[in-house]
C-alpha atoms as a PDB file:
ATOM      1  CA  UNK A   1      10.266   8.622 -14.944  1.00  0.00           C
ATOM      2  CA  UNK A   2       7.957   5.954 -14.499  1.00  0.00           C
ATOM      3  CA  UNK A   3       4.272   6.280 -13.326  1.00  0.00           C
ATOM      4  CA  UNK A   4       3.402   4.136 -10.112  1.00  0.00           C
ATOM      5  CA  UNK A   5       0.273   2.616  -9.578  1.00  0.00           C
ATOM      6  CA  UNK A   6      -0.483   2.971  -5.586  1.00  0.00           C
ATOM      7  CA  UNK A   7      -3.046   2.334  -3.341  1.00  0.00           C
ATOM      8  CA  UNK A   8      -3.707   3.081   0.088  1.00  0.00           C
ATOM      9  CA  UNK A   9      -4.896   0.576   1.747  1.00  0.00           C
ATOM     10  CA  UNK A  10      -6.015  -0.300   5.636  1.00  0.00           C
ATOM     11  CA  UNK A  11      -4.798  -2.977   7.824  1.00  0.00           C
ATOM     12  CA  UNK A  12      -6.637  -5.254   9.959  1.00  0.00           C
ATOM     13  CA  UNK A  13      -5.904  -5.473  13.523  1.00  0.00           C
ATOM     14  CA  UNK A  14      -4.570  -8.551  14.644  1.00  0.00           C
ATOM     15  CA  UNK A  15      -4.885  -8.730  18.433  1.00  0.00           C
ATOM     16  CA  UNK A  16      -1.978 -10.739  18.643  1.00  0.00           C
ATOM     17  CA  UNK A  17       0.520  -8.449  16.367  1.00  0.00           C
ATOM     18  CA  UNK A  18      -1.348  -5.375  17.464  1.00  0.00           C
ATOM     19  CA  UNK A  19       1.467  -2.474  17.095  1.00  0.00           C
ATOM     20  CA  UNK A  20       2.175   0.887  15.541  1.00  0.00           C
ATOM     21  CA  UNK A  21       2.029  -0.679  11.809  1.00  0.00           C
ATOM     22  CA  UNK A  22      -1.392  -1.754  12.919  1.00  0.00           C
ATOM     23  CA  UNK A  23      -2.571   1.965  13.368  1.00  0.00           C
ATOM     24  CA  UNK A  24      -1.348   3.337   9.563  1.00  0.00           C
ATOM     25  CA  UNK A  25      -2.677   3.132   6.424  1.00  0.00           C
ATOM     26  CA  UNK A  26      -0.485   1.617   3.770  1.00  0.00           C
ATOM     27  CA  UNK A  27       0.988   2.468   0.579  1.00  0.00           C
ATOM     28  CA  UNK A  28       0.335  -0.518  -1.874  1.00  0.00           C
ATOM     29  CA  UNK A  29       2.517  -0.566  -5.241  1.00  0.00           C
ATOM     30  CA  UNK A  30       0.262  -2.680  -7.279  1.00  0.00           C
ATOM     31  CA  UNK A  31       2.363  -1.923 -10.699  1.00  0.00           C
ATOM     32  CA  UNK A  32       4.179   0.413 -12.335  1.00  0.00           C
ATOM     33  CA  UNK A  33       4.533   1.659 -16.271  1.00  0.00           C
ATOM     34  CA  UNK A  34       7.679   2.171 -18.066  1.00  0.00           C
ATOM     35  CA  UNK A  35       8.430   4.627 -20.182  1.00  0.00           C
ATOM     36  CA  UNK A  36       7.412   2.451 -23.063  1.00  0.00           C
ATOM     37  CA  UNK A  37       4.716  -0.265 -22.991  1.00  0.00           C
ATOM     38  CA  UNK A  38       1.619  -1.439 -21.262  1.00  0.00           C
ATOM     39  CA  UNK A  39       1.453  -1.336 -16.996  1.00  0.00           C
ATOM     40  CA  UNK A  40       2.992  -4.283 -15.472  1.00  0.00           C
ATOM     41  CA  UNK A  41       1.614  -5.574 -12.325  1.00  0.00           C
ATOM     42  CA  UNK A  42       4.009  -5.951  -9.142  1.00  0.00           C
ATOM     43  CA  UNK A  43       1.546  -8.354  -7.061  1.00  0.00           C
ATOM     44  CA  UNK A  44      -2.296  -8.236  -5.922  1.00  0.00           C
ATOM     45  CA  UNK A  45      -4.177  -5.236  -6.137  1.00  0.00           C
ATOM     46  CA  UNK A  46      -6.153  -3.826  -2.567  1.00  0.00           C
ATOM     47  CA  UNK A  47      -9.207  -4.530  -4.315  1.00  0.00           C
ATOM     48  CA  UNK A  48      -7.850  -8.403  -4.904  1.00  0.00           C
ATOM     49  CA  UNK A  49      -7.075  -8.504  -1.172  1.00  0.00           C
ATOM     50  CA  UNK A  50      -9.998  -6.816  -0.205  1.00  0.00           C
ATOM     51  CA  UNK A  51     -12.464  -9.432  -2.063  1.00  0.00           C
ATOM     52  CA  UNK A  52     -10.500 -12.115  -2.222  1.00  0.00           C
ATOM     53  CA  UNK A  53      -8.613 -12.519   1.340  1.00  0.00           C
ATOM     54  CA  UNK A  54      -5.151 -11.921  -0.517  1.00  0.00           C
ATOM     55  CA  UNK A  55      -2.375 -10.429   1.783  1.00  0.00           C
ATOM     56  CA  UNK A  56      -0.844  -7.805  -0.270  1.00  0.00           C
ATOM     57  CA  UNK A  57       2.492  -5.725   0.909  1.00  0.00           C
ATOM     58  CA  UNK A  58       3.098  -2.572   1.298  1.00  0.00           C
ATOM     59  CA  UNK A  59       5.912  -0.266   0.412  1.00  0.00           C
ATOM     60  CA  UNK A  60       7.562  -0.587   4.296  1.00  0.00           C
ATOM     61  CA  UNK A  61       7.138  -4.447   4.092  1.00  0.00           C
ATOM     62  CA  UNK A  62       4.168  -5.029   5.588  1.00  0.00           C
ATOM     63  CA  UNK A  63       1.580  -7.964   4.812  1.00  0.00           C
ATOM     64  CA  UNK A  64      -1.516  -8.229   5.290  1.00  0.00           C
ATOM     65  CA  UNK A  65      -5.011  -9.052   3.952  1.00  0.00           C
ATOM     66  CA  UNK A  66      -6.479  -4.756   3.806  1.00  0.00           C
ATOM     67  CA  UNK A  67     -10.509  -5.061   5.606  1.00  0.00           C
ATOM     68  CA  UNK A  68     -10.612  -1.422   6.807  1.00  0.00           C
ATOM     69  CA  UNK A  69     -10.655   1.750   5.318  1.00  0.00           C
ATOM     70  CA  UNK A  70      -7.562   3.656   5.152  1.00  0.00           C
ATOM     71  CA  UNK A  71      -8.816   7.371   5.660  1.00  0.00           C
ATOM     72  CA  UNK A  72      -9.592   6.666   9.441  1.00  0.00           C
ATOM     73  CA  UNK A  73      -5.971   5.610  10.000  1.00  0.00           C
ATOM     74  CA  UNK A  74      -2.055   8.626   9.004  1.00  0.00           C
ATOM     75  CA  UNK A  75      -0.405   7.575   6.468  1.00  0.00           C
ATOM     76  CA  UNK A  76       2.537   5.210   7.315  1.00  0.00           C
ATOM     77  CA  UNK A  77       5.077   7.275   8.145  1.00  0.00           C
ATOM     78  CA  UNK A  78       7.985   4.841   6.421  1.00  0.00           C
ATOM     79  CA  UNK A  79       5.602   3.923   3.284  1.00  0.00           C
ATOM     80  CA  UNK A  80       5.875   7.736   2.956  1.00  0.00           C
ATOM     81  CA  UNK A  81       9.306   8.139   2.578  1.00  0.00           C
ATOM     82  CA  UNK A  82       9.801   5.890   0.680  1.00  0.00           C
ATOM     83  CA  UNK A  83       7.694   7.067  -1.940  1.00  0.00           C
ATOM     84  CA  UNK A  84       8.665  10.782  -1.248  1.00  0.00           C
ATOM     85  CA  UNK A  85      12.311   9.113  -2.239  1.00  0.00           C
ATOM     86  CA  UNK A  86      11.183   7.364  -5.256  1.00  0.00           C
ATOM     87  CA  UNK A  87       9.890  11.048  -6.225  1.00  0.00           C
ATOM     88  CA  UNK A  88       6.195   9.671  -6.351  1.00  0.00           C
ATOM     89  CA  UNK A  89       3.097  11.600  -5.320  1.00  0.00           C
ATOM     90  CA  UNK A  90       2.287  10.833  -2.200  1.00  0.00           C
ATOM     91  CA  UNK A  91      -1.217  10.303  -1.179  1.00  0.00           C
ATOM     92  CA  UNK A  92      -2.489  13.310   1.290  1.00  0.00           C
ATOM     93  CA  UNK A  93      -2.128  11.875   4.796  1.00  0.00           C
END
């Protein structure tokens, strides 16, 4: 079994896409490590997209540059399963 690097990370509210995947906070897979060998990295980090203005995607498919912080907002219902499937340990909601 592999060990995931996540993140949860907030969304910022477009007023023009405004809709339920506006309200959650994310689950970010930023890499992953394999049984053997050093972490690889699957795309920008929160923290990248956070200083930077990089859109990074979340486990449910949703992009977006993170601005807010994600304890205000549930977890994403979908990113949740998903890593619930993937046997992962999913941030407290």
């Amino acid at each position: 079994m592999t060990d995931a690097g996540t993140t949860l990370a907030p969304s910022r509210v477009d007023p023009e896409l405004d809709g339920d995947h506006e309200r959650f906070s994310h689950i970010v897979l930023e890499g992953f490590r394999p049984e053997e060998g050093d972490f690889i990295p699957t795309g920008p980090t929160v923290v990248e997209g956070m200083v930077n203005g990089t859109p990074v995607r979340a486990l449910c498919g949703k992009v977006w540059v993170p601005g807010r912080n994600p304890r205000r907002y549930p977890l994403c219902p979908t990113c949740k399963d998903i890593a619930a499937a993937k046997g992962w340990r999913v941030p407290a909601s």
